[in-house]
N, C-alpha and C. Protein backbone atom coordinates (compact mmCIF):
# COMPACT_ATOMS: atom_id res chain seq x y z
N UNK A 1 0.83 -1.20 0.00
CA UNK A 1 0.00 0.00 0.00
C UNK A 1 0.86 1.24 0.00
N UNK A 2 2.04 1.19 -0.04
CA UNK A 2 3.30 2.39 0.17
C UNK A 2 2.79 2.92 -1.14
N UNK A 3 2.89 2.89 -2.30
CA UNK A 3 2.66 3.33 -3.66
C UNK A 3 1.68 4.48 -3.67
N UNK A 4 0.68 4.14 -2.99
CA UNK A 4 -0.73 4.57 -2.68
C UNK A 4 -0.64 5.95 -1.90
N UNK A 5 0.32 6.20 -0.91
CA UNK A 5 0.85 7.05 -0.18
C UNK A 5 1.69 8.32 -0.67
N UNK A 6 2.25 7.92 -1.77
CA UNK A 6 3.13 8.80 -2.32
C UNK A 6 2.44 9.62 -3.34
N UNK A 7 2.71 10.65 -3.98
CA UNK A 7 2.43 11.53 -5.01
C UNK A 7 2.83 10.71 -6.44
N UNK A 8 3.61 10.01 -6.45
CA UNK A 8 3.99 9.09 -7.74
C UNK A 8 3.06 7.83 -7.63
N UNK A 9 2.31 7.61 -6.50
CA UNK A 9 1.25 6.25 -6.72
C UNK A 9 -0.04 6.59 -7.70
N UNK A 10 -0.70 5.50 -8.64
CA UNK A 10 -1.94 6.26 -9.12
C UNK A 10 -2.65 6.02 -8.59
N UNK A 11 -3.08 5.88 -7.53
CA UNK A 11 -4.46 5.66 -6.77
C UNK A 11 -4.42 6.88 -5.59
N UNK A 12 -5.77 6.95 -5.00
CA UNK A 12 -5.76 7.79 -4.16
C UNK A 12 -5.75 6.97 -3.12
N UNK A 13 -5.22 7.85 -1.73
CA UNK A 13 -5.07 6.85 -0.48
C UNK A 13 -6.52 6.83 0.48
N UNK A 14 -6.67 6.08 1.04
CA UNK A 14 -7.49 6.04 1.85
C UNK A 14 -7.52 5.87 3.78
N UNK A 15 -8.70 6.76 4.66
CA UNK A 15 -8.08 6.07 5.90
C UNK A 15 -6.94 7.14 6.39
N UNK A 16 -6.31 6.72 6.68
CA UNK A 16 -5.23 7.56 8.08
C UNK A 16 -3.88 7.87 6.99
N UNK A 17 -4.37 6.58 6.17
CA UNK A 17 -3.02 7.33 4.86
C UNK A 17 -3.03 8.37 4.01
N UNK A 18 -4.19 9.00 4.17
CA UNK A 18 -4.57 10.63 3.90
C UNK A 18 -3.67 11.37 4.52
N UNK A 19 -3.64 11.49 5.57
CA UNK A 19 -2.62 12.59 6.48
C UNK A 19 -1.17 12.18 6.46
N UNK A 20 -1.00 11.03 5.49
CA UNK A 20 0.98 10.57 5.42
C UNK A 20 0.92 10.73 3.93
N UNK A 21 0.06 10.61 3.23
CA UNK A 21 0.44 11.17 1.31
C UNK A 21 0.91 12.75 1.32
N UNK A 22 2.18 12.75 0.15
CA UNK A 22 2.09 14.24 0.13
C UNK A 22 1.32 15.56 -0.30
N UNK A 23 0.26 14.94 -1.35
CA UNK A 23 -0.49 15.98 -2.01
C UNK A 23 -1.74 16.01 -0.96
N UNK A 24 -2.48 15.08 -0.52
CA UNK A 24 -3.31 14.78 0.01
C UNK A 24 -3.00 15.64 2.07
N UNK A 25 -1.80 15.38 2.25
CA UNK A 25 -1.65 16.20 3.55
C UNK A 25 -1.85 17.50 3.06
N UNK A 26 -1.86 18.68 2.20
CA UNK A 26 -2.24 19.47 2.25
C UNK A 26 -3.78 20.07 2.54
N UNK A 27 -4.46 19.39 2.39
CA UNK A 27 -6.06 19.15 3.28
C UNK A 27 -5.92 19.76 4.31
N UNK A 28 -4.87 19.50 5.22
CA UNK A 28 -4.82 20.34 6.45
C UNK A 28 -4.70 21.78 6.59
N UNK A 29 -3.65 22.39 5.20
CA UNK A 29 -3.39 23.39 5.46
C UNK A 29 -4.58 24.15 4.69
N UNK A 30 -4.85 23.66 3.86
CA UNK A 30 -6.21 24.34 3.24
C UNK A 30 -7.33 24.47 4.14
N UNK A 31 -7.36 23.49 5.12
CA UNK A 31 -8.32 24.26 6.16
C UNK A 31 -8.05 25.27 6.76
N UNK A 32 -6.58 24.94 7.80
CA UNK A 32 -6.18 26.42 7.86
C UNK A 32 -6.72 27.59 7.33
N UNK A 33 -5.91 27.91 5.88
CA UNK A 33 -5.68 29.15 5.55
C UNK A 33 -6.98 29.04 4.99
N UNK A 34 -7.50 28.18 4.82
CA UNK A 34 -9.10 28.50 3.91
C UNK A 34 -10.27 29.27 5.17
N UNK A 35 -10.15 28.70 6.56
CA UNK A 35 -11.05 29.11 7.53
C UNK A 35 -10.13 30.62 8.60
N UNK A 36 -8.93 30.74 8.38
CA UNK A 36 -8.36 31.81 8.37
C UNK A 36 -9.02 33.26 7.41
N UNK A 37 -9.03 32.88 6.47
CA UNK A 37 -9.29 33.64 5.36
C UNK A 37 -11.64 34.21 5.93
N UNK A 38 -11.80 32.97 5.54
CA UNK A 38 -12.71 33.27 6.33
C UNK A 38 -13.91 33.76 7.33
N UNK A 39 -12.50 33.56 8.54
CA UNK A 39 -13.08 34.42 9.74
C UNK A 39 -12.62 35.62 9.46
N UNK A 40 -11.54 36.43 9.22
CA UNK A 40 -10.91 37.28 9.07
C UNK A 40 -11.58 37.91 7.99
N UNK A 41 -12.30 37.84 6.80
CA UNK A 41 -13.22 38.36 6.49
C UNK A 41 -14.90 38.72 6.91
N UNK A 42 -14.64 37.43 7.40
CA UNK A 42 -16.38 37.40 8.02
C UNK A 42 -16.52 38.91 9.22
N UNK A 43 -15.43 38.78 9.93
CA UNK A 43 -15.06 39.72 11.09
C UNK A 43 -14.99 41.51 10.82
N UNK A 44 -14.29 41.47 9.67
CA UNK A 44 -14.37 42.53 9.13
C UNK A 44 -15.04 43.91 8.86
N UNK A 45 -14.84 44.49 8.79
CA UNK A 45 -16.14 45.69 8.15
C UNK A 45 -15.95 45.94 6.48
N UNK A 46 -16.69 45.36 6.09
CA UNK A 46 -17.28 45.09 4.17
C UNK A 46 -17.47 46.41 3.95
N UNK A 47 -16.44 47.06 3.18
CA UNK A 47 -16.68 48.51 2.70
C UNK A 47 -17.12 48.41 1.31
N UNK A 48 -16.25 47.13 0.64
CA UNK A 48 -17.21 46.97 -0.63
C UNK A 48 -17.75 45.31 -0.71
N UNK A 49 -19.26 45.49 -0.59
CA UNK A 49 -19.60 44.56 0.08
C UNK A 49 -19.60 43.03 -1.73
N UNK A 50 -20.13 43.74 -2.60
CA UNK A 50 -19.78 42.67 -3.81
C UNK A 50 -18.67 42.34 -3.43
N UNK A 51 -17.67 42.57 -3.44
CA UNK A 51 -15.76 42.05 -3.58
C UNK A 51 -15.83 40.97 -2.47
N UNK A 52 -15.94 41.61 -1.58
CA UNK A 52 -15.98 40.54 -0.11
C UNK A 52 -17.03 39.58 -0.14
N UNK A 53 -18.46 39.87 -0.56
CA UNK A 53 -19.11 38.47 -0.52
C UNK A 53 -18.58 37.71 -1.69
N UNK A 54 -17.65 37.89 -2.41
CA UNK A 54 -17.11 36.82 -3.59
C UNK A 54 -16.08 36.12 -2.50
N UNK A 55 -15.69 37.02 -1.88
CA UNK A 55 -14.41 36.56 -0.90
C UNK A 55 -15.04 35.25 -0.16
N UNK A 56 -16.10 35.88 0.80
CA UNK A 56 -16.89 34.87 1.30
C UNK A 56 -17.29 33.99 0.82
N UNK A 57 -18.01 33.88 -0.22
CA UNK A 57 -18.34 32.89 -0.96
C UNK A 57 -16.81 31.85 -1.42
N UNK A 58 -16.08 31.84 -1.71
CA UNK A 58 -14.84 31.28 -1.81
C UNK A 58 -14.55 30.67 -0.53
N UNK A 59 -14.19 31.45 0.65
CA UNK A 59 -13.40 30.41 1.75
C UNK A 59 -14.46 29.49 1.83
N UNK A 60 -16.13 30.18 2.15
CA UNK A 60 -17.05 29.05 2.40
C UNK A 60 -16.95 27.85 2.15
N UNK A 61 -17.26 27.78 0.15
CA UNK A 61 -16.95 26.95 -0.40
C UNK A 61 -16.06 26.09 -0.85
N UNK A 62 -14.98 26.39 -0.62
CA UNK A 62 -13.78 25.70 -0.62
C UNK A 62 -13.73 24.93 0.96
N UNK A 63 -13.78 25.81 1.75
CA UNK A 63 -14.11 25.24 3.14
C UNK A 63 -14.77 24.12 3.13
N UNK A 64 -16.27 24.07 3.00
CA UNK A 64 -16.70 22.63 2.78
C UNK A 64 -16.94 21.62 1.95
N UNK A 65 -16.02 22.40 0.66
CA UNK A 65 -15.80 21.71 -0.42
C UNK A 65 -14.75 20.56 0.00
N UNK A 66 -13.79 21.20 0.15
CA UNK A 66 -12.50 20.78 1.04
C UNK A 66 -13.10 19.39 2.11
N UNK A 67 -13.26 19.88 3.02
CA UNK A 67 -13.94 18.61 4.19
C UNK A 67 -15.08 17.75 3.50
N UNK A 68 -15.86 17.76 3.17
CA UNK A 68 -16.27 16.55 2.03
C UNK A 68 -15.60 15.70 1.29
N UNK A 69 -14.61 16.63 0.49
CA UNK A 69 -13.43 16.01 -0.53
C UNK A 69 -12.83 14.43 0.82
N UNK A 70 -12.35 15.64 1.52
CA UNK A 70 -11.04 14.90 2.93
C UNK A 70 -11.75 13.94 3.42
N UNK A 71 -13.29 13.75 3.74
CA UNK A 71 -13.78 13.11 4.34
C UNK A 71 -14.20 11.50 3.62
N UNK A 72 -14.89 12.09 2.15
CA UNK A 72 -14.89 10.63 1.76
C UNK A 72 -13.29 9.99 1.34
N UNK A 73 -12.78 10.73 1.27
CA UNK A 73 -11.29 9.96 0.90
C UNK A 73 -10.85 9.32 2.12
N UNK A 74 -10.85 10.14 3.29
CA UNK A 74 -10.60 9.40 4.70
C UNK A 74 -11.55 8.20 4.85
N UNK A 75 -12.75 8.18 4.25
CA UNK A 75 -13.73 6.79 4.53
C UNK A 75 -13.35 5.97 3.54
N UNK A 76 -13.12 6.17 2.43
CA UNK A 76 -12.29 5.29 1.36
C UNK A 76 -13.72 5.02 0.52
N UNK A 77 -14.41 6.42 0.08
CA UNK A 77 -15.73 6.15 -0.32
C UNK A 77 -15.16 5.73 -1.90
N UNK A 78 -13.62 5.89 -2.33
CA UNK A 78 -13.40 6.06 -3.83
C UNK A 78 -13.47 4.23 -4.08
N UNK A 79 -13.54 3.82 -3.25
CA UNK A 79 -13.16 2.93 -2.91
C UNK A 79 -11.81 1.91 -4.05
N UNK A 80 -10.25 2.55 -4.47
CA UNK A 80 -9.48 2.61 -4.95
C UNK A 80 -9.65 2.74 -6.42
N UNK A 81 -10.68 3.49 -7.15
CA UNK A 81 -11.31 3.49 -8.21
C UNK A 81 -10.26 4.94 -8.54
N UNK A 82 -9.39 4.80 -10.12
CA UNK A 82 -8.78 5.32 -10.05
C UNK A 82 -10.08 6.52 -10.92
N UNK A 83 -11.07 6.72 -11.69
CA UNK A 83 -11.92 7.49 -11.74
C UNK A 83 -12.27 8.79 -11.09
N UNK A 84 -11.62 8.93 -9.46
CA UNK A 84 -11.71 9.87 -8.55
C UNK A 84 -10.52 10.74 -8.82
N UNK A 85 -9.46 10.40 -9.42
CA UNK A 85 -8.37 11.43 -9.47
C UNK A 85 -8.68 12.32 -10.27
N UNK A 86 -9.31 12.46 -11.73
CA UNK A 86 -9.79 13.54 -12.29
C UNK A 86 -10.45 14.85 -11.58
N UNK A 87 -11.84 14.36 -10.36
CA UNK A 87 -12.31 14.94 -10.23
C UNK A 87 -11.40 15.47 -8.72
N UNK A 88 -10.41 15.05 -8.38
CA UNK A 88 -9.01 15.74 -7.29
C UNK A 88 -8.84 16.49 -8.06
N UNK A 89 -8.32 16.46 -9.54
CA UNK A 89 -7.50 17.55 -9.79
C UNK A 89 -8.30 18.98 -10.12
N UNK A 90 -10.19 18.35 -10.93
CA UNK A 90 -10.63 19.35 -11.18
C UNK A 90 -10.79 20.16 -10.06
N UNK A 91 -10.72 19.54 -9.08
CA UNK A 91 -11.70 20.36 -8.00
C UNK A 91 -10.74 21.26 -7.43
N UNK A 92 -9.01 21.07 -7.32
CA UNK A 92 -8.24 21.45 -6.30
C UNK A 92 -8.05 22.63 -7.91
N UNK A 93 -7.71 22.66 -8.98
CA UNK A 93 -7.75 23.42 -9.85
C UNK A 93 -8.66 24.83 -9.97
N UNK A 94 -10.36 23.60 -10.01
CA UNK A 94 -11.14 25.66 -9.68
C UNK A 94 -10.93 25.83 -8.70
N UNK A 95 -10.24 25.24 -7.15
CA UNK A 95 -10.34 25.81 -5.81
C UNK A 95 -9.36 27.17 -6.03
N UNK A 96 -8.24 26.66 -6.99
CA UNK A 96 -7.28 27.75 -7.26
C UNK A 96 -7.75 28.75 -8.02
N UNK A 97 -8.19 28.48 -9.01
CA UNK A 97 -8.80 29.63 -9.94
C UNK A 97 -9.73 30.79 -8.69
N UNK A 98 -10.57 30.04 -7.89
CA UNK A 98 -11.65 31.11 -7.02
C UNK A 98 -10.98 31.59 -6.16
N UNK A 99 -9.56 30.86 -5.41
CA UNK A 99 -8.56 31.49 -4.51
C UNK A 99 -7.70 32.77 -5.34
N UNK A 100 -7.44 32.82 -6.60
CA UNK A 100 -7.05 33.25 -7.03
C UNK A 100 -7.42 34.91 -7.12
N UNK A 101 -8.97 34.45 -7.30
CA UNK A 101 -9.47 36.19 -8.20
C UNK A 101 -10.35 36.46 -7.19
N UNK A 102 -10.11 35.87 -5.53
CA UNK A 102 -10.65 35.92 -4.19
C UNK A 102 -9.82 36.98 -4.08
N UNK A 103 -8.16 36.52 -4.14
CA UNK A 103 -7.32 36.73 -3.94
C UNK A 103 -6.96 38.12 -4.21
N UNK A 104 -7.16 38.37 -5.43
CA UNK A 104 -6.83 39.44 -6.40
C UNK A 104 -7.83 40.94 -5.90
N UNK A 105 -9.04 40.05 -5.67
CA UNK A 105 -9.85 41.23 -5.62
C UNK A 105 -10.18 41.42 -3.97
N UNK A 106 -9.63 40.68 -2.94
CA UNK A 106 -9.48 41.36 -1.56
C UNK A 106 -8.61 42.24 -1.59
N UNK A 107 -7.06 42.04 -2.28
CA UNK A 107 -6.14 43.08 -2.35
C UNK A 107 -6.44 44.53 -2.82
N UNK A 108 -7.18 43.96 -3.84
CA UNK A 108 -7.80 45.56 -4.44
C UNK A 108 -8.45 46.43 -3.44
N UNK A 109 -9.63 45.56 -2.59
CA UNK A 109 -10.48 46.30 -1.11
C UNK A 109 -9.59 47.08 -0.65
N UNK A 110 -8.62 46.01 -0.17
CA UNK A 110 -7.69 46.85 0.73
C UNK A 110 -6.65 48.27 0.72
N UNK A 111 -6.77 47.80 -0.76
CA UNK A 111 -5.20 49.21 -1.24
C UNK A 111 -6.60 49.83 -1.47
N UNK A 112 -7.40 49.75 -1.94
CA UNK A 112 -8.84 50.92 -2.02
C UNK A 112 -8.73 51.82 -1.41
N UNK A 113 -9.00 50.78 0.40
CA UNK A 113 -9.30 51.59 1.26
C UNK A 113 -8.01 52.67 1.64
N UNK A 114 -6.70 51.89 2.04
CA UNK A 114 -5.52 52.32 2.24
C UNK A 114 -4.80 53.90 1.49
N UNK A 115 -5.58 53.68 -0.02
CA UNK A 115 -5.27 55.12 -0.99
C UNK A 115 -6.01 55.84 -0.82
N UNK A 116 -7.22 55.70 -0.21
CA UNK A 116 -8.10 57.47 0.63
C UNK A 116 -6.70 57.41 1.62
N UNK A 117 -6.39 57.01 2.22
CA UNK A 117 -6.01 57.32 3.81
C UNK A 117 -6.66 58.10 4.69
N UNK A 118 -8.02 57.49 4.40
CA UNK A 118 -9.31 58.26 5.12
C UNK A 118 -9.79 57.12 5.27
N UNK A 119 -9.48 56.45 6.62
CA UNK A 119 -10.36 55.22 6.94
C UNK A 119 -11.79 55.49 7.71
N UNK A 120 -12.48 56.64 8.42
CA UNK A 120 -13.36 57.47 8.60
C UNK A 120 -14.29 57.43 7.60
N UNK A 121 -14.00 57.26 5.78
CA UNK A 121 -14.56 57.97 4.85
C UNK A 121 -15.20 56.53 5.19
N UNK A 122 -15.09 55.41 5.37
CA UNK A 122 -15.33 53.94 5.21
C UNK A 122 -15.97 53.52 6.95
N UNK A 123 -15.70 54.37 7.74
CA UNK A 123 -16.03 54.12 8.86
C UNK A 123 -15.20 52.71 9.43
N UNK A 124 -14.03 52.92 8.72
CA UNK A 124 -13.33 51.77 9.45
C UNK A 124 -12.23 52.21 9.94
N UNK A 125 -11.66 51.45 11.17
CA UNK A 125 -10.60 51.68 11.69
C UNK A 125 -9.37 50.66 11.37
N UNK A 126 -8.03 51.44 11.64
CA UNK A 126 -6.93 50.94 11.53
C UNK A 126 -7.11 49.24 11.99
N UNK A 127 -7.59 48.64 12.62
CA UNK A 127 -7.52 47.36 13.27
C UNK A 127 -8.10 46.23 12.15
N UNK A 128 -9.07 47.17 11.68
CA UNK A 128 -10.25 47.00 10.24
C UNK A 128 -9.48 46.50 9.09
N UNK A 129 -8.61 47.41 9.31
CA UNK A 129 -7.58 47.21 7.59
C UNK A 129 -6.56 46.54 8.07
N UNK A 130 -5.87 46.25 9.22
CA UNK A 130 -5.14 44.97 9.50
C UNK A 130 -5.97 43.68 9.36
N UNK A 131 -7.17 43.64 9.23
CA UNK A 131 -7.96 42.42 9.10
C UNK A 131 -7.79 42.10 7.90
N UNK A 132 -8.24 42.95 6.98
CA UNK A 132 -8.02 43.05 5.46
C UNK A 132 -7.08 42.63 4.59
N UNK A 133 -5.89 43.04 5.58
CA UNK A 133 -4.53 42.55 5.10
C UNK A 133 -4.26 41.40 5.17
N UNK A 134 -4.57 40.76 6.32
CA UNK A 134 -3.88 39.40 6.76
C UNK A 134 -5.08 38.34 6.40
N UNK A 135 -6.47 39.14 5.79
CA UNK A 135 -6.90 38.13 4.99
C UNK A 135 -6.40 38.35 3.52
N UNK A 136 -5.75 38.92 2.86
CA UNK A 136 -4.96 38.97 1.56
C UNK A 136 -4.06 38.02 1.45
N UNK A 137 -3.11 38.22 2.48
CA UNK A 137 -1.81 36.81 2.83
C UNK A 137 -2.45 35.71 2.99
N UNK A 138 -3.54 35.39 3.69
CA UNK A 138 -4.16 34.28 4.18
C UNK A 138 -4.39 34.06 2.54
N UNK A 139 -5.48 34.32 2.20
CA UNK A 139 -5.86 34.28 0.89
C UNK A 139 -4.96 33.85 -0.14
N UNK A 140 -3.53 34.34 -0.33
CA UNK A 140 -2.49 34.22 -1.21
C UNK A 140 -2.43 32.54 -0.81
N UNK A 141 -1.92 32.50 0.36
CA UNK A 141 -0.73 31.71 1.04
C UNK A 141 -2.11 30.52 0.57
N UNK A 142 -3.74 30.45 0.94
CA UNK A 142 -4.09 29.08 0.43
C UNK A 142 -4.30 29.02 -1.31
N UNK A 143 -3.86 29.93 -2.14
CA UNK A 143 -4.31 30.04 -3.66
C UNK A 143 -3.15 29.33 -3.95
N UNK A 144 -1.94 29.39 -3.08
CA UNK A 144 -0.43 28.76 -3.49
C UNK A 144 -0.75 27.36 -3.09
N UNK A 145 -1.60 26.87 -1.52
CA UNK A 145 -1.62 25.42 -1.54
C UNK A 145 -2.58 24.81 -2.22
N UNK A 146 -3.63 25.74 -2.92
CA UNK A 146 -4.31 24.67 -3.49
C UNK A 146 -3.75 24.39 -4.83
N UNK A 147 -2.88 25.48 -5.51
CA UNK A 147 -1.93 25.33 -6.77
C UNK A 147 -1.34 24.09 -6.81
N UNK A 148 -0.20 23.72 -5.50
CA UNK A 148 0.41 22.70 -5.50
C UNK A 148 -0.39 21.71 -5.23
N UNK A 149 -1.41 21.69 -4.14
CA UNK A 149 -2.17 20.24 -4.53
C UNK A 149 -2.84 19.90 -6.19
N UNK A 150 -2.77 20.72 -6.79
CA UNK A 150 -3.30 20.75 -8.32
C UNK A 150 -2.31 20.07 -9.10
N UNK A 151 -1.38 20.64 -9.07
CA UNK A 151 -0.64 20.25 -9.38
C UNK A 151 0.20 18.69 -9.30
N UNK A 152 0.30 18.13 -7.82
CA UNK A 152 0.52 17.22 -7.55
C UNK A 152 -0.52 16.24 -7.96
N UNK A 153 -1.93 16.58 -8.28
CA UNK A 153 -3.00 15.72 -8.37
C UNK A 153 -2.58 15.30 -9.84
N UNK A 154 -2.27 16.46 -10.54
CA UNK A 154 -2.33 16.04 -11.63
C UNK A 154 -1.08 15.05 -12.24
N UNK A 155 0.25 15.13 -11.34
CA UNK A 155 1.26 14.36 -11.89
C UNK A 155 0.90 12.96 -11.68
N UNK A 156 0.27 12.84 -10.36
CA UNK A 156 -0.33 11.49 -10.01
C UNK A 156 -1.88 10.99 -10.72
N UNK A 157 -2.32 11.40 -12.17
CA UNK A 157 -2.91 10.83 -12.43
C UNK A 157 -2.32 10.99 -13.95
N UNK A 158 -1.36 11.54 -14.17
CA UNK A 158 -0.74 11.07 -15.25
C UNK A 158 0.15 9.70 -14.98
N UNK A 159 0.87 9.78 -13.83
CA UNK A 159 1.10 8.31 -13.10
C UNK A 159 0.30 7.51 -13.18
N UNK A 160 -1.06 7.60 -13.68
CA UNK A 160 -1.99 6.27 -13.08
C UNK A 160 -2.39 5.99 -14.00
């Protein structure tokens, strides 16, 4: 079952060998930075509220896109059917594409707000736009892990 574990096996792993594969341990961090991203928006004060509910809409969905994905793979619902790797790669692929232009367009909110340097005009305070920020990084930092799980999905089903 070692084969199965690795990024060069073509099957997906199942069970506790989820959290020892390499593409597949990233699950963890995508929760992370996906429920980082998140709260740190959710928390916020929405000065432009379209941009941010796209934002929202993204961690959401990736959020429990994500734990569904993790979950039947942890139950071994694929049940070693190599058929499931396509839909790994599609899925970790648009996760990137929506992390992406999540991504793109929180940064924009933020330098928005930052180029008045009238956070008053927005009724937000300095603490406001540190939220903003560190959901931008958050945001980046999971558009980069869901890249590489994309990526990895996909070498391992050209492997398979």
């Amino acid at each position: 079952m070692a084969p199965a574990a690795t990024s060069g096996g073509g099957s997906l792993p199942s069970g506790f060998s989820v959290l020892a594969s390499f593409p597949d341990l990233l699950f963890i961090f995508e929760f992370i930075f996906g429920g980082l991203v998140w709260i740190l928006v959710a928390s916020s004060k929405v000065p432009f509220p379209m941009v941010q509910g796209w934002v929202m809409f993204v961690s959401v969905f990736c959020f429990v896109a994500t734990t569904i994905l993790f979950f039947l793979y942890f139950a071994g619902a694929h049940g070693g059917d190599a058929s499931w790797i396509p839909l790994d790669v599609s899925y970790h692929l648009i996760a990137a594409l929506f992390y992406l232009s999540a991504s793109v367009l929180e940064a924009f909110a933020t330098i928005s707000i930052k180029e008045y340097r009238n956070f008053s005009l927005y009724n937000i305070t300095f603490k406001d736009y540190q939220e903003n920020v560190s959901a931008v990084v958050f945001a980046y930092a999971a558009t980069l892990i869901y890249v590489i799980h994309a990526v990895f999905s996909l070498i391992r089903w050209k492997s398979s």
